[in-house]
Every structure is written in structure tokens, then in C-alpha cells.
Protein backbone atom coordinates (compact mmCIF):
# COMPACT_ATOMS: atom_id res chain seq x y z
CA UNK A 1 78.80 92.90 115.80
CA UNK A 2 76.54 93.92 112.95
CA UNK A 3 73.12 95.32 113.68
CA UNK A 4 70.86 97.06 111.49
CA UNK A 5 73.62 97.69 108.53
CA UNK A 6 75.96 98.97 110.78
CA UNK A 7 79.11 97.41 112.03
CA UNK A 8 80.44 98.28 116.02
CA UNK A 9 83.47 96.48 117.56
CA UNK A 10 83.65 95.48 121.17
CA UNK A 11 86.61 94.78 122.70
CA UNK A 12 87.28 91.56 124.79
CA UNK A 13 90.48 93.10 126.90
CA UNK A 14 92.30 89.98 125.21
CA UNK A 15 95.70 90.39 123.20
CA UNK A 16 96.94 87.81 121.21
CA UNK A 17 99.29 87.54 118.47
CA UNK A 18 98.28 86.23 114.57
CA UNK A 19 99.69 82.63 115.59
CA UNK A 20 98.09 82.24 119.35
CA UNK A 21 94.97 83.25 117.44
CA UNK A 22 94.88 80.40 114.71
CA UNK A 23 95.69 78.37 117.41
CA UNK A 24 93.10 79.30 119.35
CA UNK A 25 90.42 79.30 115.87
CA UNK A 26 92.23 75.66 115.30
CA UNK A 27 91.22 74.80 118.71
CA UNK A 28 94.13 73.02 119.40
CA UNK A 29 94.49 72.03 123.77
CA UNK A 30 97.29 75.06 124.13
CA UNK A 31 97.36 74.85 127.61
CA UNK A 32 99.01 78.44 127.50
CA UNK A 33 96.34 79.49 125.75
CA UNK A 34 93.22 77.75 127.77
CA UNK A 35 92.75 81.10 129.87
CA UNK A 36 92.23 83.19 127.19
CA UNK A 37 89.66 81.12 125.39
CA UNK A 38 87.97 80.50 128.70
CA UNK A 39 87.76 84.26 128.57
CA UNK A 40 86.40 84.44 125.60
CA UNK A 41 84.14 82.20 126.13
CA UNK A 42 83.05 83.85 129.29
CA UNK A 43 82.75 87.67 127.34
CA UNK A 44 80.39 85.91 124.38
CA UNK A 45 77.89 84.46 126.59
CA UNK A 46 78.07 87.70 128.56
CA UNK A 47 77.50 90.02 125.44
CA UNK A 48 74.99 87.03 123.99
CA UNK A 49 72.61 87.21 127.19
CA UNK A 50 72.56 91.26 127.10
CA UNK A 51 71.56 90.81 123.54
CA UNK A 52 69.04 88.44 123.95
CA UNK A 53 67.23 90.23 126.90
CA UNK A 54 67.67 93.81 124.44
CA UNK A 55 65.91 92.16 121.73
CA UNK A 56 63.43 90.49 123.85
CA UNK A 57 61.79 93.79 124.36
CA UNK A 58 62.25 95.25 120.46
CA UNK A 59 64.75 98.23 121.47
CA UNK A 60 67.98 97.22 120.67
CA UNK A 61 70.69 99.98 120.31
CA UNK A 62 74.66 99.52 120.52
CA UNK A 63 74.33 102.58 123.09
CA UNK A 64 72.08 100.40 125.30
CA UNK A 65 74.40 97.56 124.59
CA UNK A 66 77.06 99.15 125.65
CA UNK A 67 75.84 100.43 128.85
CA UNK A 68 74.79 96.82 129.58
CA UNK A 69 78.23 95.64 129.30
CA UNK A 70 79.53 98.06 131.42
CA UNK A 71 77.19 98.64 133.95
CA UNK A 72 74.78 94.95 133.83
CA UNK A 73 71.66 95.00 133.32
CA UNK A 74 70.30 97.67 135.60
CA UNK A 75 69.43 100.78 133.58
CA UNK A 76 66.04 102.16 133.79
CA UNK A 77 63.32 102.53 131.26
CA UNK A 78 64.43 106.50 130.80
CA UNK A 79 68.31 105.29 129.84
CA UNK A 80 66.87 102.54 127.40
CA UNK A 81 64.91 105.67 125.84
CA UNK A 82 67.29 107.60 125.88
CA UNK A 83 69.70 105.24 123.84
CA UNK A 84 66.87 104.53 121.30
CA UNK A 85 66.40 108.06 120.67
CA UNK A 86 69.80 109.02 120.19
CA UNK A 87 70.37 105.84 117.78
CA UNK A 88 67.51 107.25 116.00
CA UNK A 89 68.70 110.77 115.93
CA UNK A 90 72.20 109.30 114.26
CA UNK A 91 69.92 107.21 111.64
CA UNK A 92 67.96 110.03 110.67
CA UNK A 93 71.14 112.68 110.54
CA UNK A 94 73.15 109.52 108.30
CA UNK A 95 69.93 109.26 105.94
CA UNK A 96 69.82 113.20 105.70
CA UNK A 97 73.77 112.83 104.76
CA UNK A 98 73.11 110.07 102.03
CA UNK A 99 70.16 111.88 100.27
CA UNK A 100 71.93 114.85 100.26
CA UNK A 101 74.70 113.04 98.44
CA UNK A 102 72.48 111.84 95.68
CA UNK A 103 70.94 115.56 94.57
């Protein structure tokens, strides 16, 4: 995902090798390979929903995203602050970093 200039990789708990992968990009009916992309499937609507309800409210934070995947959606108002501040914390301390760099 990329969010804000910054990249973060989530895992999908799915292994597959260079050539079950172009199949599966080529979307060829691999029967072998129909649970996997049905579990794909399944993650990206997952991961889209939590994103779409994050941004809904203007806070979104890969912390917050993450705790939505692995807990649902039932964090409290003090967790979602928590995450915001934090991601702000590691913005600020990264644009401390940079100008530091430049002088």
C-alpha cells in the first residue's frame, strides 16, 4: 500500500511461485490455483472495507490499519488516537532527520 509518501507491505499468508503468479495475473481458470485467488480476493475486499471506514473519518494511519486487520473493527476512539499520534510522532522525527540532512 502507499499512503501519504510512504510505502507498507501487508502480507496475504499466500505463497506462490513466479509462474502460479503470472498465471494467476493472466487470469487463466487454473483450477489448482482458484483457492488462492479466491483468497485473495477475499483479503482485498477485507483490507479495502477497513480502509474505506479509516478514511471515512479523516484518521488514517497504517498502525490503525493494522490493528483493524488483526483485531476487526473494534478499537476504541483512545487506540485510533493513539495510532494517529504515534504516526505523527514518526513524521515529525523523519522530517527532523531530512532537514538535518540538508544543513
Amino acid at each position: 500500500m502507499y499512503y501519504g509518501r510512504v510505502t507498507r507491505y501487508i502480507g496475504t499468508n499466500q505463497n506462490v511461485t513466479v509462474q502460479e503468479w503470472n498465471r494467476l495475473v493472466k487470469n487463466t481458470k487454473d483450477d489448482s490455483l482458484s483457492a488462492i485467488k479466491n483468497d485473495l480476493f477475499a483479503w482485498y475486499k477485507k483490507i479495502y472495507t477497513h480502509v474505506t471506514e479509516i478514511t471515512g473519518s479523516g484518521d488514517f494511519s497504517f498502525d490503525l490499519l493494522n490493528k483493524r486487520i488483526k483485531t476487526g473493527s473494534n478499537e476504541n476512539i483512545n487506540d485510533a488516537l493513539e495510532a494517529r499520534i504515534k504516526e505523527l510522532n514518526e513524521q515529525a522525527g523523519l522530517a527532523h532527520v531530512i532537514f538535518s540532512q540538508m544543513h
